[in-house]
PDB file of N, CA and C in Angstrom:
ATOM      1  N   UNK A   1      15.130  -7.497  -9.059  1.00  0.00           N
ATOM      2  CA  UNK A   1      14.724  -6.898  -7.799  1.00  0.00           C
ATOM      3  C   UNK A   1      14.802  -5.381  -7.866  1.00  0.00           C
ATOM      4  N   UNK A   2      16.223  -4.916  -8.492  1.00  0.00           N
ATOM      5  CA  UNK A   2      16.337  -2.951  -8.775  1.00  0.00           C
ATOM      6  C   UNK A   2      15.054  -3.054  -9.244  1.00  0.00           C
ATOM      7  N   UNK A   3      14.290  -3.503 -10.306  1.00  0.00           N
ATOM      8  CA  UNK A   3      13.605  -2.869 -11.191  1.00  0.00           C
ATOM      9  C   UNK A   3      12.059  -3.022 -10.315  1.00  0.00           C
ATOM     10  N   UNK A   4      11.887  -3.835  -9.565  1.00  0.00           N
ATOM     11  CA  UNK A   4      10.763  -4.500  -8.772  1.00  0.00           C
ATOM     12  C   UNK A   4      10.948  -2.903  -7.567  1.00  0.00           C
ATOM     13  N   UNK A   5      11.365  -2.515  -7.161  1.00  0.00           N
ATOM     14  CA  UNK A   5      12.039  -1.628  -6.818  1.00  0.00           C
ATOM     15  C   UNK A   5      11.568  -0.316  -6.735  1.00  0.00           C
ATOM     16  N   UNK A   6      12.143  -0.219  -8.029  1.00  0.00           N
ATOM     17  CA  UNK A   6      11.837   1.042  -8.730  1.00  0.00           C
ATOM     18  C   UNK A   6      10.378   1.465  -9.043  1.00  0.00           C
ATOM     19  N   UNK A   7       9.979   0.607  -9.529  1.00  0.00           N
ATOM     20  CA  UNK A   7       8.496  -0.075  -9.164  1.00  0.00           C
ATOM     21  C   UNK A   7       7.666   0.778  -8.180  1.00  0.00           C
ATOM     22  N   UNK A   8       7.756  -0.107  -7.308  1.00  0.00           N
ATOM     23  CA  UNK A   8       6.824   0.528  -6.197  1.00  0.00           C
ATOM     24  C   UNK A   8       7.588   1.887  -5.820  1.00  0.00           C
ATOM     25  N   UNK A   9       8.026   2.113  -5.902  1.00  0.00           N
ATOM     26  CA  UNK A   9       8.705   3.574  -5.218  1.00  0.00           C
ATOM     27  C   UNK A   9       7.869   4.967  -6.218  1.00  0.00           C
ATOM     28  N   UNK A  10       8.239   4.005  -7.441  1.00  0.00           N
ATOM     29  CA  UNK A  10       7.192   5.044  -8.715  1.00  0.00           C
ATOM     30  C   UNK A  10       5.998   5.496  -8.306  1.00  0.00           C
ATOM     31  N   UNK A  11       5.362   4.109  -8.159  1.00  0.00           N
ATOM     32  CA  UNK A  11       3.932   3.923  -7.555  1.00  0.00           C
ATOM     33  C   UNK A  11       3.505   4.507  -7.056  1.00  0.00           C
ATOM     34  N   UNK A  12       4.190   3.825  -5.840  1.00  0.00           N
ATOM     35  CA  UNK A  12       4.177   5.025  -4.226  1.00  0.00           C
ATOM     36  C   UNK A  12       4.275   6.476  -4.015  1.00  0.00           C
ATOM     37  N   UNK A  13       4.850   7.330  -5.122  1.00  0.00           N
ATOM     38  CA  UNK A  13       4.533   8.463  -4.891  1.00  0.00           C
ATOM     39  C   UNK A  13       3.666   9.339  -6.148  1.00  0.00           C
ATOM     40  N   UNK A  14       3.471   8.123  -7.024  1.00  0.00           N
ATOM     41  CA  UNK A  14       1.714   8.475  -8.021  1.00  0.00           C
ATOM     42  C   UNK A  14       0.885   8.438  -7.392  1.00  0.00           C
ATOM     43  N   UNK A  15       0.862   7.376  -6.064  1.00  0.00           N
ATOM     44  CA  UNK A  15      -0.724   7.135  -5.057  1.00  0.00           C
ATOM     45  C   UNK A  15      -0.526   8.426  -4.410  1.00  0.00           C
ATOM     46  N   UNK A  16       0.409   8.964  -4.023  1.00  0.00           N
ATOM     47  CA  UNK A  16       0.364  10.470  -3.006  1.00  0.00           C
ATOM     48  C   UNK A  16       0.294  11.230  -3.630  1.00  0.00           C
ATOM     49  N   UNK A  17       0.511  11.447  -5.174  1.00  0.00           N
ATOM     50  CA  UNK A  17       0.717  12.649  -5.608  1.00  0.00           C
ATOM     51  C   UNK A  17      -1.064  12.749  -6.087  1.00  0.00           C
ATOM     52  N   UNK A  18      -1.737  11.217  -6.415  1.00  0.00           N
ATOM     53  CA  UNK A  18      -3.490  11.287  -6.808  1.00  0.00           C
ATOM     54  C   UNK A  18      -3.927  11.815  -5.641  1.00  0.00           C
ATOM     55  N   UNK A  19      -4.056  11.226  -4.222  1.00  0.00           N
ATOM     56  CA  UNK A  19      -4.553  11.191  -2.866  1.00  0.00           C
ATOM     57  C   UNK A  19      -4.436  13.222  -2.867  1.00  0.00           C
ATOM     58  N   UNK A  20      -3.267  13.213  -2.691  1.00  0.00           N
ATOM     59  CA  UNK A  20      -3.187  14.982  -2.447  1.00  0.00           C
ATOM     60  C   UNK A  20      -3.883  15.593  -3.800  1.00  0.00           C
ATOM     61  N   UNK A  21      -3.560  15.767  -4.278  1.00  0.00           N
ATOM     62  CA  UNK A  21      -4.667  16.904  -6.102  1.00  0.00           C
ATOM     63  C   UNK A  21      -5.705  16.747  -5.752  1.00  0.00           C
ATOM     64  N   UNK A  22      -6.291  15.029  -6.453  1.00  0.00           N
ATOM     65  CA  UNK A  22      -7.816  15.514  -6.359  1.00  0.00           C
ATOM     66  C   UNK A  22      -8.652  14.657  -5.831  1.00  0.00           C
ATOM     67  N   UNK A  23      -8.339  14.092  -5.068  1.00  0.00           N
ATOM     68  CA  UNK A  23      -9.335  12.917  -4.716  1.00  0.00           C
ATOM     69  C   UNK A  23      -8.952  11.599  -5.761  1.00  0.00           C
ATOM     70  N   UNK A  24      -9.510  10.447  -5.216  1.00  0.00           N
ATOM     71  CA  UNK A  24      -9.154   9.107  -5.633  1.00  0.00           C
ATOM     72  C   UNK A  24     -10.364   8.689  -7.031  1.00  0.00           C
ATOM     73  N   UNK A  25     -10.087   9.003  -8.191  1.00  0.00           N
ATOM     74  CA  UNK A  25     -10.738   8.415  -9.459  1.00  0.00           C
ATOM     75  C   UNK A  25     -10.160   7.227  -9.920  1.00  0.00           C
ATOM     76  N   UNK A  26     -10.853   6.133 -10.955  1.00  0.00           N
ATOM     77  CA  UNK A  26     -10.884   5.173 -10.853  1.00  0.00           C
ATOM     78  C   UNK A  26      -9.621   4.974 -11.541  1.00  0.00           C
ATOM     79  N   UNK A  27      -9.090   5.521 -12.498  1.00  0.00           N
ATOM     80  CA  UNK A  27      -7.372   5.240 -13.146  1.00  0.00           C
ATOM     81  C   UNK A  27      -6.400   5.779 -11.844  1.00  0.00           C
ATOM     82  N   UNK A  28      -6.805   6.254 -10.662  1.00  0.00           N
ATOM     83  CA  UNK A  28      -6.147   6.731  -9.225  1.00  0.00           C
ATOM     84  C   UNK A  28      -6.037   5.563  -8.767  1.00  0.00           C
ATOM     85  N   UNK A  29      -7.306   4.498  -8.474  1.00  0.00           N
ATOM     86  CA  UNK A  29      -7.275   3.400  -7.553  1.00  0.00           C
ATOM     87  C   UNK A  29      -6.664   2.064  -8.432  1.00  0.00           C
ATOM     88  N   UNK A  30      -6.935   1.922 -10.446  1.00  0.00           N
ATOM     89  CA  UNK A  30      -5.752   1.110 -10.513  1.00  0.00           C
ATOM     90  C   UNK A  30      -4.402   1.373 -10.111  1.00  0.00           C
ATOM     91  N   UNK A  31      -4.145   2.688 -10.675  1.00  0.00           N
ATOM     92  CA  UNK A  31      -2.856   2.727  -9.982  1.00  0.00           C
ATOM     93  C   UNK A  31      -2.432   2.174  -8.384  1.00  0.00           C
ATOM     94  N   UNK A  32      -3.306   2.795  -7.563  1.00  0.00           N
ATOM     95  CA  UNK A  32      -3.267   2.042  -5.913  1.00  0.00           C
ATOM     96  C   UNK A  32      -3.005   0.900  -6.090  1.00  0.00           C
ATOM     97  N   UNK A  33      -4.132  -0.360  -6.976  1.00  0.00           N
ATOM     98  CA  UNK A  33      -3.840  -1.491  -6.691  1.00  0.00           C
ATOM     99  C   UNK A  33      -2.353  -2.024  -7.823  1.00  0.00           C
ATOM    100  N   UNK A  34      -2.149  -1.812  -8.490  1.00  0.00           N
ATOM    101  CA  UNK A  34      -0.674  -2.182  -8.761  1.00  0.00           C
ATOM    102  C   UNK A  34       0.123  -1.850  -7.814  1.00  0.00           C
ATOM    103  N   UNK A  35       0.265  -0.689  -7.282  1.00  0.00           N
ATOM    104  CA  UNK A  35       1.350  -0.696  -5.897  1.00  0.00           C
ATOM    105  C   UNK A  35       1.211  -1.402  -5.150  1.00  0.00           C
ATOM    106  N   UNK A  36      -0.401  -1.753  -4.537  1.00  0.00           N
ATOM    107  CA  UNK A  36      -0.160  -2.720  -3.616  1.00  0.00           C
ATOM    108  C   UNK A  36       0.424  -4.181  -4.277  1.00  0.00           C
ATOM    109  N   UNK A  37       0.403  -4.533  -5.320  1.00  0.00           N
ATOM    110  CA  UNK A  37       0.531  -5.755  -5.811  1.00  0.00           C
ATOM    111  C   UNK A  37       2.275  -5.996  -6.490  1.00  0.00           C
ATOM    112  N   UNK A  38       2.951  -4.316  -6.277  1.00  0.00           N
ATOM    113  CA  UNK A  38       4.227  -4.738  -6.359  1.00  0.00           C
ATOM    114  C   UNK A  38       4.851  -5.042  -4.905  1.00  0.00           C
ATOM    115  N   UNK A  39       3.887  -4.137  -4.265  1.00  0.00           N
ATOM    116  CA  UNK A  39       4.786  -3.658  -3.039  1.00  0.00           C
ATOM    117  C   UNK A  39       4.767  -5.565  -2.212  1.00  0.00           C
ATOM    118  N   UNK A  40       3.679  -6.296  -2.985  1.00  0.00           N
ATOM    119  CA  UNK A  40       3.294  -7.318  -1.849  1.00  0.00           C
ATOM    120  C   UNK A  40       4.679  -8.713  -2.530  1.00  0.00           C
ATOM    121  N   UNK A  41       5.194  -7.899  -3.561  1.00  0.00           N
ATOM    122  CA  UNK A  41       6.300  -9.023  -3.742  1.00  0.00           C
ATOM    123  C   UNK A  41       7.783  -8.491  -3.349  1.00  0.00           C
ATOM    124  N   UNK A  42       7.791  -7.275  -3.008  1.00  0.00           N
ATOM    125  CA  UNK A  42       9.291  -6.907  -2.157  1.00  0.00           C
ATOM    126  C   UNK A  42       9.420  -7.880  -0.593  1.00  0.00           C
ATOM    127  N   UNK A  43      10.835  -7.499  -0.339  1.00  0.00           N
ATOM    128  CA  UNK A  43      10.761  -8.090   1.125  1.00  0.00           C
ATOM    129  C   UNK A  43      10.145  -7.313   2.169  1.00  0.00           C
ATOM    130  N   UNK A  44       9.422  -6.227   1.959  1.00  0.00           N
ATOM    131  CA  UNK A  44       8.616  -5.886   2.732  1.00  0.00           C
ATOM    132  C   UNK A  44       7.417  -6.294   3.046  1.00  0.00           C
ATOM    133  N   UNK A  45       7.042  -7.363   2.258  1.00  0.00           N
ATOM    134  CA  UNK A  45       5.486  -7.305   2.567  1.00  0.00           C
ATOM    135  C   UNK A  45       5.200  -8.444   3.782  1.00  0.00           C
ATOM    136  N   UNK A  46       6.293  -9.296   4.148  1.00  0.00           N
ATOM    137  CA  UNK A  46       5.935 -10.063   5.546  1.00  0.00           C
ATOM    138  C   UNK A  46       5.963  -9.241   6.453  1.00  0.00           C
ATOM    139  N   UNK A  47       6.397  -7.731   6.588  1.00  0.00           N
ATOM    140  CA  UNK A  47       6.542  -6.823   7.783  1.00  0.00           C
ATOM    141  C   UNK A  47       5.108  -6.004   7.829  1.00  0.00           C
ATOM    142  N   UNK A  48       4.705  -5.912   6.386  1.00  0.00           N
ATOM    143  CA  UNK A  48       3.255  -5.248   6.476  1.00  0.00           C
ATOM    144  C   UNK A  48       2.212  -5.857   6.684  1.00  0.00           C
ATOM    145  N   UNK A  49       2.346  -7.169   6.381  1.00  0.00           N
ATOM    146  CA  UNK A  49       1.223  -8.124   6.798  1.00  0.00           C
ATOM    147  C   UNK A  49       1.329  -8.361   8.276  1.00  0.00           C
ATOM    148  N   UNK A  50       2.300  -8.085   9.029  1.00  0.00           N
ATOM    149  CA  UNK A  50       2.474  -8.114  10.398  1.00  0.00           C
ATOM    150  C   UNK A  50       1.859  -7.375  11.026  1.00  0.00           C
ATOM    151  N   UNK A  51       2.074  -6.134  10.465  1.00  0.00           N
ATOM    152  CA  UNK A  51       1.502  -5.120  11.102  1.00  0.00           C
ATOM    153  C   UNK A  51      -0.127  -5.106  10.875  1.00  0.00           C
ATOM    154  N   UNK A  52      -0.510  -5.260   9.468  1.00  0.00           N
ATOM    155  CA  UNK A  52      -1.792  -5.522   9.489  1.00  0.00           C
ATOM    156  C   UNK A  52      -2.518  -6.241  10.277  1.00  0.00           C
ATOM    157  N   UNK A  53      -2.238  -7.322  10.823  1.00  0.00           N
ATOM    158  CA  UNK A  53      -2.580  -8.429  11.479  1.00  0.00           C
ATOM    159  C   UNK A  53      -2.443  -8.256  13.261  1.00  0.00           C
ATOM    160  N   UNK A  54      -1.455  -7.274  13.424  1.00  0.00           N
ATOM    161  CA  UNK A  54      -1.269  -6.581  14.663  1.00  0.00           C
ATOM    162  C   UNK A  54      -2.573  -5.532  15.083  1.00  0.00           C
ATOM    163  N   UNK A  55      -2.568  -5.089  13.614  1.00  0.00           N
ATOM    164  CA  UNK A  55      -3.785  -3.702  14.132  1.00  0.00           C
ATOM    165  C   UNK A  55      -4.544  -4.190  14.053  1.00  0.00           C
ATOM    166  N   UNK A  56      -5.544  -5.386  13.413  1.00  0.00           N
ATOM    167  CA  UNK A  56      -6.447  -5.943  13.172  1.00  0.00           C
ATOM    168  C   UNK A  56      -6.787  -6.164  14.614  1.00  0.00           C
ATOM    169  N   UNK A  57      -6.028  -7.175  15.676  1.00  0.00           N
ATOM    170  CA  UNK A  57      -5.871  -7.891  17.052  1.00  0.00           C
ATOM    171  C   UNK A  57      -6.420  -6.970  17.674  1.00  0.00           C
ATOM    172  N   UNK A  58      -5.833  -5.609  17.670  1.00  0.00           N
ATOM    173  CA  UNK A  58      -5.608  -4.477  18.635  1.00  0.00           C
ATOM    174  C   UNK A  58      -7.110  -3.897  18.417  1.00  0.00           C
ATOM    175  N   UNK A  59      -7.439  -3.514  17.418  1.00  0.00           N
ATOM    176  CA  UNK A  59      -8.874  -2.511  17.026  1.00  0.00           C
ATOM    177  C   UNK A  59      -9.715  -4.265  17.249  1.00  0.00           C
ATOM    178  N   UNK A  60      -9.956  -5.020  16.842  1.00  0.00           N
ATOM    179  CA  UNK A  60     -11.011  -6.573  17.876  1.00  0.00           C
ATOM    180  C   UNK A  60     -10.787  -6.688  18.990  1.00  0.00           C
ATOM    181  N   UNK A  61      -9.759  -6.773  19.906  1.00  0.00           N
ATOM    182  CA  UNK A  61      -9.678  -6.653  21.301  1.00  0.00           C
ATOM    183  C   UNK A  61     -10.380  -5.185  22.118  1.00  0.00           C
ATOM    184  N   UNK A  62     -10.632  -4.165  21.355  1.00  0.00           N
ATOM    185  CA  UNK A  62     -11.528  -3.474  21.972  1.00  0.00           C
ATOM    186  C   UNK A  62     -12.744  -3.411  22.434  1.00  0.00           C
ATOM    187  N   UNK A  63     -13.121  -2.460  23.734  1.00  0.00           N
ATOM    188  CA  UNK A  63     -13.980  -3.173  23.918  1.00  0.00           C
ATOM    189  C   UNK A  63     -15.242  -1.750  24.611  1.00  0.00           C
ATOM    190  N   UNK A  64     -16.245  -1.490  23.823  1.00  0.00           N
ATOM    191  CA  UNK A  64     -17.220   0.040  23.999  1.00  0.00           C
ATOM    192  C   UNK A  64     -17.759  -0.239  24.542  1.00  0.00           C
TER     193      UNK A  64
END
């Protein structure tokens, strides 16, 4: 789990450190998707899928 961990935290601030320099190139967005794919085996990811699924409700219940 430390190392699962360590992991995304790495990740997580390679995706901010690509996003801020220079824009998102394609060795930028593997990197993205390995974070998302560590981050989706921590115990965080039933709280983000919550939320996803919250904003999803919220932005379809609108109404122009």
């Amino acid at each position: 789990m430390i190392l699962s961990i360590s992991g995304v935290v790495m990740l997580g601030v390679l995706v901010v450190v690509f996003f801020r320099k220079d824009g998102l190139k394609p060795s930028h967005a593997c990197t993205s998707a390995l974070f998302g794919f560590y981050l989706a085996s921590t115990a965080l990811a039933p709280s983000i899928k919550a939320g996803g699924e919250s904003l999803a409700s919220l932005l379809g219940g609108m109404k122009f």
